[in-house]
N, C-alpha and C. Protein backbone atom coordinates (compact mmCIF):
# COMPACT_ATOMS: atom_id res chain seq x y z
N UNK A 1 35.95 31.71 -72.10
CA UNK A 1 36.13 33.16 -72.06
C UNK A 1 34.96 33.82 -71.33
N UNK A 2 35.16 34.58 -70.44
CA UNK A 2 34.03 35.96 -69.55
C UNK A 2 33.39 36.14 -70.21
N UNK A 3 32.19 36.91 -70.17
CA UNK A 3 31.63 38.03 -70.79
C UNK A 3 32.60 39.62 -70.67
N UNK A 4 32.75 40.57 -71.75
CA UNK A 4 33.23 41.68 -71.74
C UNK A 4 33.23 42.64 -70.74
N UNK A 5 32.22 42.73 -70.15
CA UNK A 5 31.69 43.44 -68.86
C UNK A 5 31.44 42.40 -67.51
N UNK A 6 31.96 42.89 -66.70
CA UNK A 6 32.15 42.11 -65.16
C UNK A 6 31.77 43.30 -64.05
N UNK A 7 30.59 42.76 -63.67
CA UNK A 7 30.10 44.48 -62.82
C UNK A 7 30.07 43.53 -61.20
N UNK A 8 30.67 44.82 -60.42
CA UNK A 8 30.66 44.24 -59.20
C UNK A 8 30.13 45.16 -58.29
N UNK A 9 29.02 44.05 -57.60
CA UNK A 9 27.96 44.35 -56.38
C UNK A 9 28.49 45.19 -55.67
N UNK A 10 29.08 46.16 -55.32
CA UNK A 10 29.87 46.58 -54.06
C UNK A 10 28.71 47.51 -52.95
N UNK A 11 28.68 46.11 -51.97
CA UNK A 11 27.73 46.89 -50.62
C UNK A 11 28.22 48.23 -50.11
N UNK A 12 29.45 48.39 -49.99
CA UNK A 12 30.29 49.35 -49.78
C UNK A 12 29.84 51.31 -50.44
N UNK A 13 29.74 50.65 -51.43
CA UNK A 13 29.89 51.66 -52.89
C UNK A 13 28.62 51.85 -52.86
N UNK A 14 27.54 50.74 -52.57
CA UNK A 14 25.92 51.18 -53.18
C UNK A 14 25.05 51.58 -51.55
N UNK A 15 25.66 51.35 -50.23
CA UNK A 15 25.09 52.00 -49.33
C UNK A 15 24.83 53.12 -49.12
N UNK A 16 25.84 54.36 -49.15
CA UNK A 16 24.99 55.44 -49.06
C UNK A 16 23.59 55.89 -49.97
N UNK A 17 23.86 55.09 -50.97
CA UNK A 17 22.70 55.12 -51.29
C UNK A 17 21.15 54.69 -51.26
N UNK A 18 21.53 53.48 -50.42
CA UNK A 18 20.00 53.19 -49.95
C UNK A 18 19.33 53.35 -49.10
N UNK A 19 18.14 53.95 -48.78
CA UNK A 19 17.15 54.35 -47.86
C UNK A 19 17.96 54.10 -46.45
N UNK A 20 18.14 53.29 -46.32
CA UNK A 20 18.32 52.43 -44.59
C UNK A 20 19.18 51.53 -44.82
N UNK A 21 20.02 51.24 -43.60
CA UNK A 21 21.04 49.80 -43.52
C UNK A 21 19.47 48.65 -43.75
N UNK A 22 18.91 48.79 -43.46
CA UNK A 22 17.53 47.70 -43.21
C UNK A 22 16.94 47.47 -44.94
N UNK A 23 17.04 48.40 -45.86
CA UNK A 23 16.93 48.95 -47.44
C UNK A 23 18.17 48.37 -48.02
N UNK A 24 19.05 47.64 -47.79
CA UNK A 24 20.52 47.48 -48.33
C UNK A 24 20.22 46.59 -49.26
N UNK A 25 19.48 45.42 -48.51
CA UNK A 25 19.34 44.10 -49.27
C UNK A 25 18.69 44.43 -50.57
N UNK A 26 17.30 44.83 -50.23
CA UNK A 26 16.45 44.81 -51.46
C UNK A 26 17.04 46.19 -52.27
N UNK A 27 18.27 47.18 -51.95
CA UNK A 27 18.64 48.24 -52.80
C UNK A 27 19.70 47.24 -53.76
N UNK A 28 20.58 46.46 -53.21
CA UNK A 28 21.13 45.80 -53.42
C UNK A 28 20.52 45.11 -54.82
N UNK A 29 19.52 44.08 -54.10
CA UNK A 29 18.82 43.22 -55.58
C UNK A 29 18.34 43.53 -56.72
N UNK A 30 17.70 45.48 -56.62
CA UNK A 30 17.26 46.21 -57.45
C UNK A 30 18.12 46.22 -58.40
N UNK A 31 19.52 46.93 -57.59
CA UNK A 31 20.98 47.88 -58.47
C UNK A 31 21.18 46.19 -59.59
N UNK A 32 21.03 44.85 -59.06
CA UNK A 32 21.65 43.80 -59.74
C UNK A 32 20.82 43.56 -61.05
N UNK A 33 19.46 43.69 -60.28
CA UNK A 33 18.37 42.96 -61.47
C UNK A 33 18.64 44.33 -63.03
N UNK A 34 18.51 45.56 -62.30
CA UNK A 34 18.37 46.74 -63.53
C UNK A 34 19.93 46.15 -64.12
N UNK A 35 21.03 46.20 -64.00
CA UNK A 35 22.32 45.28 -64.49
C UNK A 35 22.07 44.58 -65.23
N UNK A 36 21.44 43.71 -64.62
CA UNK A 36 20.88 42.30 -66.19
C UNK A 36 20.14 42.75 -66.57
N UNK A 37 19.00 43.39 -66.36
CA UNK A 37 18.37 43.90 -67.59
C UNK A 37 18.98 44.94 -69.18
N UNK A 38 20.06 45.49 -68.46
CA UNK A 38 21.12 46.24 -69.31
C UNK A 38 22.00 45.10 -70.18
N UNK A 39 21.90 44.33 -69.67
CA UNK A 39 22.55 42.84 -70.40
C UNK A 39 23.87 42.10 -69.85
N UNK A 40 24.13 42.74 -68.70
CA UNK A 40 25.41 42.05 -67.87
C UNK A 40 24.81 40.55 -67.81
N UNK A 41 25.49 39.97 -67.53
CA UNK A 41 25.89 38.49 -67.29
C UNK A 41 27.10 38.05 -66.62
N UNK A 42 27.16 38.88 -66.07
CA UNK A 42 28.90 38.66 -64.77
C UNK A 42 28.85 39.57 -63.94
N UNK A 43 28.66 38.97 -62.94
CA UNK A 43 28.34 39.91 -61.48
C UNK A 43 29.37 39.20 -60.43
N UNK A 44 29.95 40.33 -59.44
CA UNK A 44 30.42 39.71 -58.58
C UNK A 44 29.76 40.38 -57.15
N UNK A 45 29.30 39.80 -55.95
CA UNK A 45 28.77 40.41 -54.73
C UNK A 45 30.10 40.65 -53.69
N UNK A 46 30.39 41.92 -53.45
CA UNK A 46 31.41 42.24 -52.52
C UNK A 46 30.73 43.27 -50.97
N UNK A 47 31.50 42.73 -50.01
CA UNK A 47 31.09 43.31 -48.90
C UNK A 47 31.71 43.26 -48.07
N UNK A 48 33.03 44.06 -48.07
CA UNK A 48 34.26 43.96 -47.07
C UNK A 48 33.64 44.28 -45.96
N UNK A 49 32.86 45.10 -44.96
CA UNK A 49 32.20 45.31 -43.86
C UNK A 49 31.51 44.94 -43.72
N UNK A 50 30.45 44.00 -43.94
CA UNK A 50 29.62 43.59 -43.46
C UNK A 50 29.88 41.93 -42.61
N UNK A 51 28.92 41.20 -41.41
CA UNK A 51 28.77 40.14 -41.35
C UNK A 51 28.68 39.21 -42.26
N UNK A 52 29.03 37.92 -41.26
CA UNK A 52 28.92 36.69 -42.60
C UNK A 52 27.64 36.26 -42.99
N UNK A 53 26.82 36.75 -41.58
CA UNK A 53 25.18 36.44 -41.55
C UNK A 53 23.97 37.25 -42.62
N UNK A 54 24.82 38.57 -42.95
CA UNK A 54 23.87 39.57 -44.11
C UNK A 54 24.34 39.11 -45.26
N UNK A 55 25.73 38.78 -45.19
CA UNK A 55 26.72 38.58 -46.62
C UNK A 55 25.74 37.36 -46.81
N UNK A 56 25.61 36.35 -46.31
CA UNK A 56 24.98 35.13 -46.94
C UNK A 56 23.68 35.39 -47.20
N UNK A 57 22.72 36.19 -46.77
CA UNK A 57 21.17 36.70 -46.88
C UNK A 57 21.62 37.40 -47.64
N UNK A 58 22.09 38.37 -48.09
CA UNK A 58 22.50 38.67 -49.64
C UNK A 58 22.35 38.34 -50.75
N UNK A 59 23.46 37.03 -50.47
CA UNK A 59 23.96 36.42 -51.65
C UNK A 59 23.00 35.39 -51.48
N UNK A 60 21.96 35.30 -51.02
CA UNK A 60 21.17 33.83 -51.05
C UNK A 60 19.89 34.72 -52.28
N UNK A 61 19.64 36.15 -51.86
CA UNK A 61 18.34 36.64 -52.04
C UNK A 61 19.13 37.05 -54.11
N UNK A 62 20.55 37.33 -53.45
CA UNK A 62 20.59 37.64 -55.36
C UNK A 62 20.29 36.38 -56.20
N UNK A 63 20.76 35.32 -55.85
CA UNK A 63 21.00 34.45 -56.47
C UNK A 63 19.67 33.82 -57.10
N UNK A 64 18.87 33.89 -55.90
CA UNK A 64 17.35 33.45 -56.00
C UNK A 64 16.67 34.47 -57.22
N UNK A 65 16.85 35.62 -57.50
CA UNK A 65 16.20 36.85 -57.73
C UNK A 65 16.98 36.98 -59.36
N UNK A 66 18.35 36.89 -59.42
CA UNK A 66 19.28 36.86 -60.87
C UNK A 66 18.74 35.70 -61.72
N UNK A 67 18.31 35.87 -62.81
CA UNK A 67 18.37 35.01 -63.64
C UNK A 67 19.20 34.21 -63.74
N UNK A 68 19.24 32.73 -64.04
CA UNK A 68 19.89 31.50 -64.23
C UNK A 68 21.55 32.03 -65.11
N UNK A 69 21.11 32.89 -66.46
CA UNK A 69 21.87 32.81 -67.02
C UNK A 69 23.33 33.87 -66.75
N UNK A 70 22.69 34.80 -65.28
CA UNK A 70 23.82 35.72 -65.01
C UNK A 70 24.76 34.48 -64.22
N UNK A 71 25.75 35.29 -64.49
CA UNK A 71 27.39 34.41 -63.41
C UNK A 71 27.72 34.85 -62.21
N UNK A 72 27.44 34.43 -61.23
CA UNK A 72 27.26 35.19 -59.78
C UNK A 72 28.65 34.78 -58.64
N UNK A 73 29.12 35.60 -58.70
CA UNK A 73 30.77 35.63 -57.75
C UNK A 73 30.56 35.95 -56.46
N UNK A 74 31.18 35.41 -55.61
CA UNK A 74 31.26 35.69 -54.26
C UNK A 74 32.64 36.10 -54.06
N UNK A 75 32.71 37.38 -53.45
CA UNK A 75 34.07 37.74 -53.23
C UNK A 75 34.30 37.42 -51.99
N UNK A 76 36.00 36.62 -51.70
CA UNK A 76 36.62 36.49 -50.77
C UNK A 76 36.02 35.19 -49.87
N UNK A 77 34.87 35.14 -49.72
CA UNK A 77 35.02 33.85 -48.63
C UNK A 77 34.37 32.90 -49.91
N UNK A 78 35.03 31.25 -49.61
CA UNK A 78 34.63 30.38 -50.70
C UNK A 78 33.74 29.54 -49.86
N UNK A 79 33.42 30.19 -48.19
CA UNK A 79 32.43 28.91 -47.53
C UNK A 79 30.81 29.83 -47.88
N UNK A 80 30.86 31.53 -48.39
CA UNK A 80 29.29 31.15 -48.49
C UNK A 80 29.10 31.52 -49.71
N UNK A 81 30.10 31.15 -50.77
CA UNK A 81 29.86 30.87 -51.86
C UNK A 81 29.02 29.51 -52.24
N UNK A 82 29.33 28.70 -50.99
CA UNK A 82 29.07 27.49 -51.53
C UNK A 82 27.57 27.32 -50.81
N UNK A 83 27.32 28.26 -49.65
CA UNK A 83 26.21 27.99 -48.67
C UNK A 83 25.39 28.91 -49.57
N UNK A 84 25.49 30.07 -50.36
CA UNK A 84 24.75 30.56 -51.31
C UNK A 84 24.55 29.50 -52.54
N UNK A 85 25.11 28.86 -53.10
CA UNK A 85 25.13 27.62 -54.31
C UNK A 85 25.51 28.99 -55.48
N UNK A 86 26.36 29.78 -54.95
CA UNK A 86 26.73 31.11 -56.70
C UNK A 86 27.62 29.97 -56.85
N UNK A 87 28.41 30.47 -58.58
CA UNK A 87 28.69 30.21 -59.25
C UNK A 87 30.37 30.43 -59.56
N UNK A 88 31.24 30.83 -58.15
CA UNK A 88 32.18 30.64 -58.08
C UNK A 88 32.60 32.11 -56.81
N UNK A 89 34.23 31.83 -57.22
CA UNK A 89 34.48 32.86 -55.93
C UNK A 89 35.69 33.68 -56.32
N UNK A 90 35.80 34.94 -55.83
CA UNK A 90 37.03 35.66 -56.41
C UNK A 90 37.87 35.72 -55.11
N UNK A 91 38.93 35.65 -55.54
CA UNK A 91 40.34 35.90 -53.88
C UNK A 91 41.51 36.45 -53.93
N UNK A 92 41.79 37.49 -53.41
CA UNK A 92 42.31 38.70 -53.08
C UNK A 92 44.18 38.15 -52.86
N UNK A 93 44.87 38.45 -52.50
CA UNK A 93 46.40 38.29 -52.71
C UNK A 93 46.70 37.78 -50.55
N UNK A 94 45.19 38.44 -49.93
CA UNK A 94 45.51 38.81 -48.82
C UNK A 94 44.53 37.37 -48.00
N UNK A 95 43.45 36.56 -48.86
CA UNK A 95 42.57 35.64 -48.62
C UNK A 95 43.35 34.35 -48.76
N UNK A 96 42.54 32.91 -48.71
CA UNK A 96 42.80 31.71 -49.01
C UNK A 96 43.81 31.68 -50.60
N UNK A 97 44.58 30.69 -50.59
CA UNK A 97 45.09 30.69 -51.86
C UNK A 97 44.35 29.90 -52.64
N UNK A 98 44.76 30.71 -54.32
CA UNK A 98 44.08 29.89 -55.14
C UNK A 98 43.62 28.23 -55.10
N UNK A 99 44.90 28.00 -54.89
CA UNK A 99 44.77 25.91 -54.99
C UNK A 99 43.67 25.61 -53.61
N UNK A 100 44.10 25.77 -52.60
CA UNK A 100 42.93 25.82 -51.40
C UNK A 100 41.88 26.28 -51.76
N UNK A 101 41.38 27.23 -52.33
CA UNK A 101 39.88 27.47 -52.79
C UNK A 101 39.70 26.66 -54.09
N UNK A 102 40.05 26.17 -54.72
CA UNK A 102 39.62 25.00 -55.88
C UNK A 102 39.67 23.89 -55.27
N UNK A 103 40.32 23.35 -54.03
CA UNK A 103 39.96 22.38 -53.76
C UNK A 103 38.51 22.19 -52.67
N UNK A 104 38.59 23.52 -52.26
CA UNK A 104 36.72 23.89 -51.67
C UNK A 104 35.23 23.82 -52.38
N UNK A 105 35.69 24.56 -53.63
CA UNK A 105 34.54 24.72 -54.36
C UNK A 105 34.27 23.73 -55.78
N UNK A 106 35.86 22.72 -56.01
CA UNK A 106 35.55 21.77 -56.84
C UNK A 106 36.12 22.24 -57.92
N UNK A 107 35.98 22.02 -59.07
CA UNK A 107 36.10 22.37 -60.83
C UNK A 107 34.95 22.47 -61.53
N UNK A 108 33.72 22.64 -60.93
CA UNK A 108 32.81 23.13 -61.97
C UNK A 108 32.33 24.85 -61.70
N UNK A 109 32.86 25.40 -60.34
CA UNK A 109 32.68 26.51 -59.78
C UNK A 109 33.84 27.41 -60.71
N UNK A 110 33.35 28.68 -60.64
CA UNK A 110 35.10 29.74 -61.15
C UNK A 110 35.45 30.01 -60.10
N UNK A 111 36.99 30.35 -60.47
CA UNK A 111 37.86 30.92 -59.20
C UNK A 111 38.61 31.86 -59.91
N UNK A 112 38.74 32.88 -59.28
CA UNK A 112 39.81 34.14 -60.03
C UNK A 112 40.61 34.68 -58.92
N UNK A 113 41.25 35.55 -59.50
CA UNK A 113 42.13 36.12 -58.30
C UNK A 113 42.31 37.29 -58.68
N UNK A 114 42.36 38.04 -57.76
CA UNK A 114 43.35 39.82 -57.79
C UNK A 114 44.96 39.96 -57.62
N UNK A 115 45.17 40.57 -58.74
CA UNK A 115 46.92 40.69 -58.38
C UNK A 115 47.04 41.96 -58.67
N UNK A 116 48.38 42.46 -58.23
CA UNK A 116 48.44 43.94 -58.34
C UNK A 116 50.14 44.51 -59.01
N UNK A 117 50.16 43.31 -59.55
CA UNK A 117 51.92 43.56 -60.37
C UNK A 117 52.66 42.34 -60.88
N UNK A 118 53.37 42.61 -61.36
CA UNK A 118 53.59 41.23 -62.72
C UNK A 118 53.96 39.77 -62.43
N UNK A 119 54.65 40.25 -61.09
CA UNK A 119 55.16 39.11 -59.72
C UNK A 119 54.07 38.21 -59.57
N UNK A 120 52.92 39.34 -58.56
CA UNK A 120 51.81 38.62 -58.34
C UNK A 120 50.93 37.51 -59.80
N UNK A 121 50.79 38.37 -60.79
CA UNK A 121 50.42 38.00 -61.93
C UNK A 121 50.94 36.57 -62.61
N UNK A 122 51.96 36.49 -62.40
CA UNK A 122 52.92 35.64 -62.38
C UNK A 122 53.06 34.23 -61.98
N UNK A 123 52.60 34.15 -60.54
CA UNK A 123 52.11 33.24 -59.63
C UNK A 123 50.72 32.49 -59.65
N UNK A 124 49.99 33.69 -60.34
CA UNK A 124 48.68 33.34 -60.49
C UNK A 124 48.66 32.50 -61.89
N UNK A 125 49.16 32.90 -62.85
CA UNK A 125 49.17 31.77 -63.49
C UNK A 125 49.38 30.28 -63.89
N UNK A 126 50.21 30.12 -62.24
CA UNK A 126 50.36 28.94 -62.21
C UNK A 126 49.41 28.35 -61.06
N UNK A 127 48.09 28.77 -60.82
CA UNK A 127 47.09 28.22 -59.83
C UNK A 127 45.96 27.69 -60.89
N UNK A 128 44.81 27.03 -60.19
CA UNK A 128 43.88 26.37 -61.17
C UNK A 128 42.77 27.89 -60.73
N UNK A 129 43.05 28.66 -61.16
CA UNK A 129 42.44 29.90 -61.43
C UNK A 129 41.50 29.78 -63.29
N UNK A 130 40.82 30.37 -63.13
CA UNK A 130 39.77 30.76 -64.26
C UNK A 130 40.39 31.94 -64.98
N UNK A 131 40.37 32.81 -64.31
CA UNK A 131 40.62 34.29 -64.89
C UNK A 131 41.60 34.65 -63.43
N UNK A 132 42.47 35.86 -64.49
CA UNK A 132 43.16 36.54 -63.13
C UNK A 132 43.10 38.20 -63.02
N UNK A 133 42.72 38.58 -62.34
CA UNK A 133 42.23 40.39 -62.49
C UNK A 133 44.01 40.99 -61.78
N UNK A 134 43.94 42.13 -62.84
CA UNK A 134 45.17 42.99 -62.95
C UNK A 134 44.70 43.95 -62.20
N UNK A 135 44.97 45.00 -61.52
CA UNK A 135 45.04 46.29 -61.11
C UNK A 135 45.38 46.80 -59.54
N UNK A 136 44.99 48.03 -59.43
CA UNK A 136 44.10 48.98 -60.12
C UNK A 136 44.85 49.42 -61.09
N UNK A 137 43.97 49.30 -62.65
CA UNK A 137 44.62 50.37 -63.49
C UNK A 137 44.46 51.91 -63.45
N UNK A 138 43.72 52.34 -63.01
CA UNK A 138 43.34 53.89 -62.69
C UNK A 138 43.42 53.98 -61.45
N UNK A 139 43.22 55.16 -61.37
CA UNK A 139 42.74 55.20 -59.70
C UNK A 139 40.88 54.89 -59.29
N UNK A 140 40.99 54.53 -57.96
CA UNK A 140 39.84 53.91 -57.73
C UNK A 140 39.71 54.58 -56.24
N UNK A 141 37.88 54.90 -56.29
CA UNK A 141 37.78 55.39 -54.65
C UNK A 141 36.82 54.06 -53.77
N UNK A 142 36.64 53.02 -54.82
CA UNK A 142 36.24 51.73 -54.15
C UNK A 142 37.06 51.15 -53.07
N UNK A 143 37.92 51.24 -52.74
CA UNK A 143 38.81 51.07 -51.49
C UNK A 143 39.38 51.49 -50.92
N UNK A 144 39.71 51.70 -49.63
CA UNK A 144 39.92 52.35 -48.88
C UNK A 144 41.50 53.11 -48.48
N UNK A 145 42.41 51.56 -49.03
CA UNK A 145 43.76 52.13 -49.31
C UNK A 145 44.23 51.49 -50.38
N UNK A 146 43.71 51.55 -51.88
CA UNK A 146 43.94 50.71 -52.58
C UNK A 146 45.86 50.59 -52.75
N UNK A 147 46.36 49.76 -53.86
CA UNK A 147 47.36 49.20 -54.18
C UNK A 147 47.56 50.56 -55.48
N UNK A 148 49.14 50.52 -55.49
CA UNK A 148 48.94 51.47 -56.55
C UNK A 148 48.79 51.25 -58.07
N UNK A 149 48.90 52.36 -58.52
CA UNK A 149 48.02 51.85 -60.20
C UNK A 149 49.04 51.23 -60.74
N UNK A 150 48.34 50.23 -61.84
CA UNK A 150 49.71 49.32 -62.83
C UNK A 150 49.12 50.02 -63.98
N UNK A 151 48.51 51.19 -64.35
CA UNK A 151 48.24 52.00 -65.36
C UNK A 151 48.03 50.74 -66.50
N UNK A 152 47.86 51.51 -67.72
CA UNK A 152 47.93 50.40 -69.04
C UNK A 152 49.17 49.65 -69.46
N UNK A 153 50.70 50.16 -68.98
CA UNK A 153 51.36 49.37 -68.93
C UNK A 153 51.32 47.84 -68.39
N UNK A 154 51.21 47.84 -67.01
CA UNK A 154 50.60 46.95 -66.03
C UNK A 154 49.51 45.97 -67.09
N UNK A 155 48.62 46.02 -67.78
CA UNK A 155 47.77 45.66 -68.61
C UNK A 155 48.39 44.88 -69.45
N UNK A 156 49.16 45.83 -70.09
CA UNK A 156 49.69 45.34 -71.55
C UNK A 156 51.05 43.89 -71.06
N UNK A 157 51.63 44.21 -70.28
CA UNK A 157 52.14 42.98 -69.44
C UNK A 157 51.46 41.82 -68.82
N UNK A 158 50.64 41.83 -68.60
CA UNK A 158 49.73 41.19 -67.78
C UNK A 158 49.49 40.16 -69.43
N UNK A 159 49.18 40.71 -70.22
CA UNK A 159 48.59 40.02 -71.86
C UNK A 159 49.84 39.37 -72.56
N UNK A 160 50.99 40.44 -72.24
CA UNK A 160 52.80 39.50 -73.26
C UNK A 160 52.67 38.34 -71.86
N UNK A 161 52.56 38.42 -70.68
CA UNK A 161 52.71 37.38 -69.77
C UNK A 161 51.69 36.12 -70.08
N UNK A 162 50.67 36.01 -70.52
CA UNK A 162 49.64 35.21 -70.63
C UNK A 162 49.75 34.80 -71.99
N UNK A 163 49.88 35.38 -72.62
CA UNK A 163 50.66 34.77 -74.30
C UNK A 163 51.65 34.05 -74.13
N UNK A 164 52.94 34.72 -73.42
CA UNK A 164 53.84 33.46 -73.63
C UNK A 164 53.74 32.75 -73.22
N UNK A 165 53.14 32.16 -72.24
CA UNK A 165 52.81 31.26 -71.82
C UNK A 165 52.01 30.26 -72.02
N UNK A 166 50.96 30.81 -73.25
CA UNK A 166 50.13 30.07 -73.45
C UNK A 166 48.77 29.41 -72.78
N UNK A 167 49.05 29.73 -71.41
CA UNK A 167 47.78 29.89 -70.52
C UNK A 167 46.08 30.16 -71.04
N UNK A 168 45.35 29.54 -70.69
CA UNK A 168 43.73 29.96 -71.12
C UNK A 168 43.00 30.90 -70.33
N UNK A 169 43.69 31.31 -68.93
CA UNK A 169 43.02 31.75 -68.67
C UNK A 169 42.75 33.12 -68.85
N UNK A 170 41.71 33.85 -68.28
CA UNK A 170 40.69 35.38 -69.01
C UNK A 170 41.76 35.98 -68.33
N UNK A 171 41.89 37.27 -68.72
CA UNK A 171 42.84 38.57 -68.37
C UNK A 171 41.70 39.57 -67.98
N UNK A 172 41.40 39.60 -66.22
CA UNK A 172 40.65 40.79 -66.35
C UNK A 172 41.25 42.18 -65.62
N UNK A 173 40.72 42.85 -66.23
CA UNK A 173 41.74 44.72 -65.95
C UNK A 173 40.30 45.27 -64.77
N UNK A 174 40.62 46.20 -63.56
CA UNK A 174 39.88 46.17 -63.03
C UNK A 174 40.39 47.83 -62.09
N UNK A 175 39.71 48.52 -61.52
CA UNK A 175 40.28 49.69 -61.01
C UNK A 175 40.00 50.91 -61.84
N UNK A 176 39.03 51.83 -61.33
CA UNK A 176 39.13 53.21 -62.17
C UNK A 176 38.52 52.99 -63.67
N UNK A 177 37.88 51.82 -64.31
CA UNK A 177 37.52 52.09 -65.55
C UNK A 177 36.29 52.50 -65.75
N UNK A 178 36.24 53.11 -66.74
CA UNK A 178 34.96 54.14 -66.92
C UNK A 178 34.55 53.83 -68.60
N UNK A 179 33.25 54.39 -68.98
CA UNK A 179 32.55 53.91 -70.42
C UNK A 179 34.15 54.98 -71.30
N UNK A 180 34.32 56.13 -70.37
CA UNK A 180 35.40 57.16 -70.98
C UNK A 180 36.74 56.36 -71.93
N UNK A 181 37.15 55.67 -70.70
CA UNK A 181 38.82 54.60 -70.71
C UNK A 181 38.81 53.53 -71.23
N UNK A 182 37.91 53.00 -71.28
CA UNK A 182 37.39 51.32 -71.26
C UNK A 182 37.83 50.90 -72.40
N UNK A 183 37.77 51.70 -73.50
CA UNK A 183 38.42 50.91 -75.38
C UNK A 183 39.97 50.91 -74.92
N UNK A 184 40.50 51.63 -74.12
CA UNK A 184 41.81 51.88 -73.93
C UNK A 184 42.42 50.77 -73.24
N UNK A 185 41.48 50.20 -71.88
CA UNK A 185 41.95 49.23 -72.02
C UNK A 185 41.71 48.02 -72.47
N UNK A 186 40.92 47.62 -73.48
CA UNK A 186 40.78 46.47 -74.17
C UNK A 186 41.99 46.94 -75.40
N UNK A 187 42.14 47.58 -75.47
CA UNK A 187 43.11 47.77 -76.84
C UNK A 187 44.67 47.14 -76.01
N UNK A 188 44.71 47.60 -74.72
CA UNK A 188 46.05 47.15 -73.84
C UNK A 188 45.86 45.46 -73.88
N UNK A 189 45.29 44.91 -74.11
CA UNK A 189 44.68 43.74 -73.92
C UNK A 189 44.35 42.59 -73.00
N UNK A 190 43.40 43.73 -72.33
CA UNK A 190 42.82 42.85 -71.46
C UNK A 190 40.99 41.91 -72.49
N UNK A 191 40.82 40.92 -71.54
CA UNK A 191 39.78 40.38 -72.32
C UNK A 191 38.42 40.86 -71.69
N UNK A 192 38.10 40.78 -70.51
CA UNK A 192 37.15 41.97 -69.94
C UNK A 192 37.79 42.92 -68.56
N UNK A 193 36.49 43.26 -68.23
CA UNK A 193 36.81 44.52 -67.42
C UNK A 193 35.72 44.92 -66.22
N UNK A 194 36.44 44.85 -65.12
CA UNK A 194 35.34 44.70 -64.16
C UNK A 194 35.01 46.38 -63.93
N UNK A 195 33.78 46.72 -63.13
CA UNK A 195 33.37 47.71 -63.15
C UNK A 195 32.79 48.17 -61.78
N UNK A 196 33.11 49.09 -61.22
CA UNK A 196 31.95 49.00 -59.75
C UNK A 196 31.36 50.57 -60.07
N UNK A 197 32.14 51.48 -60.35
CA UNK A 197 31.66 53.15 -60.15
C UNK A 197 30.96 53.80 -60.98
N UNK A 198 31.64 53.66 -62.36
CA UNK A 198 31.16 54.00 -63.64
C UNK A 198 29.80 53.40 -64.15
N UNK A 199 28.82 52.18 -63.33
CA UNK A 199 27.83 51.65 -63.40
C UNK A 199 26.34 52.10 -61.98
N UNK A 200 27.58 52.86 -61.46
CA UNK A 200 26.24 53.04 -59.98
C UNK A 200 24.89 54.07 -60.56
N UNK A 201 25.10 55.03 -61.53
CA UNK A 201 24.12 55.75 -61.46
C UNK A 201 23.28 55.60 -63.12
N UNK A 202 22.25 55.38 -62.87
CA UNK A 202 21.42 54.44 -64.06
C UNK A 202 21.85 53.32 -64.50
N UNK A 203 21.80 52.21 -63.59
CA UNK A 203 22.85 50.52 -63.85
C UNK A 203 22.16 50.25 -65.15
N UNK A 204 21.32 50.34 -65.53
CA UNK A 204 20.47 49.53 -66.76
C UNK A 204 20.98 50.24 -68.00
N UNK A 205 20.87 51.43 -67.90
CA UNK A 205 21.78 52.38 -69.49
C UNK A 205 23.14 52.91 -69.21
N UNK A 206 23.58 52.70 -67.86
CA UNK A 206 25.26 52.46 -68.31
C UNK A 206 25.76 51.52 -68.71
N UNK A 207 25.33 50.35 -68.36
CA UNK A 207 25.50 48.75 -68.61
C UNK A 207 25.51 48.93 -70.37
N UNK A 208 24.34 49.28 -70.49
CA UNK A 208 23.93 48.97 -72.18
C UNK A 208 24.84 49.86 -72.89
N UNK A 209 25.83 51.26 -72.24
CA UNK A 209 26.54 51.61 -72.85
C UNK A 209 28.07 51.17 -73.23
N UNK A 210 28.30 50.69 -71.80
CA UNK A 210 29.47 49.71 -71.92
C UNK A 210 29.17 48.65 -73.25
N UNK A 211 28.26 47.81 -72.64
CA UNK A 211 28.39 46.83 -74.11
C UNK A 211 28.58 47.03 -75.10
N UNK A 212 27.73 48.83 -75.39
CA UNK A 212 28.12 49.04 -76.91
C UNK A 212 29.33 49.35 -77.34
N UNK A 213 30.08 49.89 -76.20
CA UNK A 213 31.56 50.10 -76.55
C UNK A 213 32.20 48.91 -76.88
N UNK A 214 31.93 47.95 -76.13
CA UNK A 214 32.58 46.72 -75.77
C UNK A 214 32.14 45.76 -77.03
């Protein structure tokens, strides 16, 4: 099972805020380290615009810099997941398929996936996936044209689908959640809940507020 909270790096989301494109990296490692200090332990690094050459100086400098005991995700590519040595890789509906990226990164790495409706959801449970992320359940301004919302319905399906089945793997809900929504959707039953927006401003005591909800 995850940890409750799943906070994700988004270069995207945390640039305007740093000094300089040249300030990204080390704004970057700051926003991660104050995170674990709040008590996360599940991070994922995302960077739909950027090169493969910063994405890997990135993810080389978090990895080095995160404590041992955080869980460090590489979104979307599983080759510099592995040239970083993180700790697994997440993949999108639109990337490599599940079975092809487990046979890249092995069985001791995680692999998850994004789905965006019960179909997709569906499919994913039959890959050697770890966890499978539902959404967006809210609306979200983390992307650019996101998918539309599977609200808490979407959720609560996503959980009768993974029950009957009997499946192990984590149910994560992801899109629009806030410290506000967040019991709402663990009550839909998801098992955690990834986070990118609701964590950007004071990462260290929003973090610690989530948990307490959580």
């Amino acid at each position: 099972m995850l940890p409750r909270l799943y906070a994700i790096v988004d270069a995207g989301s945390l640039r305007q805020s740093a000094a300089s494109e040249s300030h990204l990296s080390e704004f970057l490692c700051d926003y991660a380290l104050r995170l674990a200090a709040g008590g996360v332990r599940l991070m994922q690094y995302r960077a739909h615009d950027l090169d493969a050459h910063t994405m890997l100086a990135h993810a080389r400098e978090l990895r080095r810099l995160l404590p041992r005991e955080v869980t460090l995700i590489m979104n979307d590519r599983a080759d510099l997941c592995l040239a970083a040595k993180l700790d697994g890789v997440h993949v999108g509906q639109a990337d490599l398929p599940a079975d092809v990226v487990r046979e890249m990164v092995g069985p001791r790495r995680m692999v998850g996936v994004s789905t965006h409706n019960a179909e997709q959801f569906a499919a994913a449970m039959r890959a050697p996936t770890d966890y499978i992320a539902i959404g967006p359940v809210f609306a979200t301004r983390s992307k650019a044209k996101p998918d539309p919302e599977v609200g808490l319905l979407g959720v609560r399906t996503a959980r009768e689908l993974l029950d009957r089945s009997g499946s192990k793997q984590t149910l994560v809900a992801i899109g629009g959640i806030t410290r506000a929504n967040v019991f709402q959707v663990i009550a839909a039953g998801a098992d955690t809940v990834a986070v990118i927006g609701d964590l950007i401003e004071g990462p260290r005591q929003s973090a610690e507020e989530f948990l307490r909800i959580l």
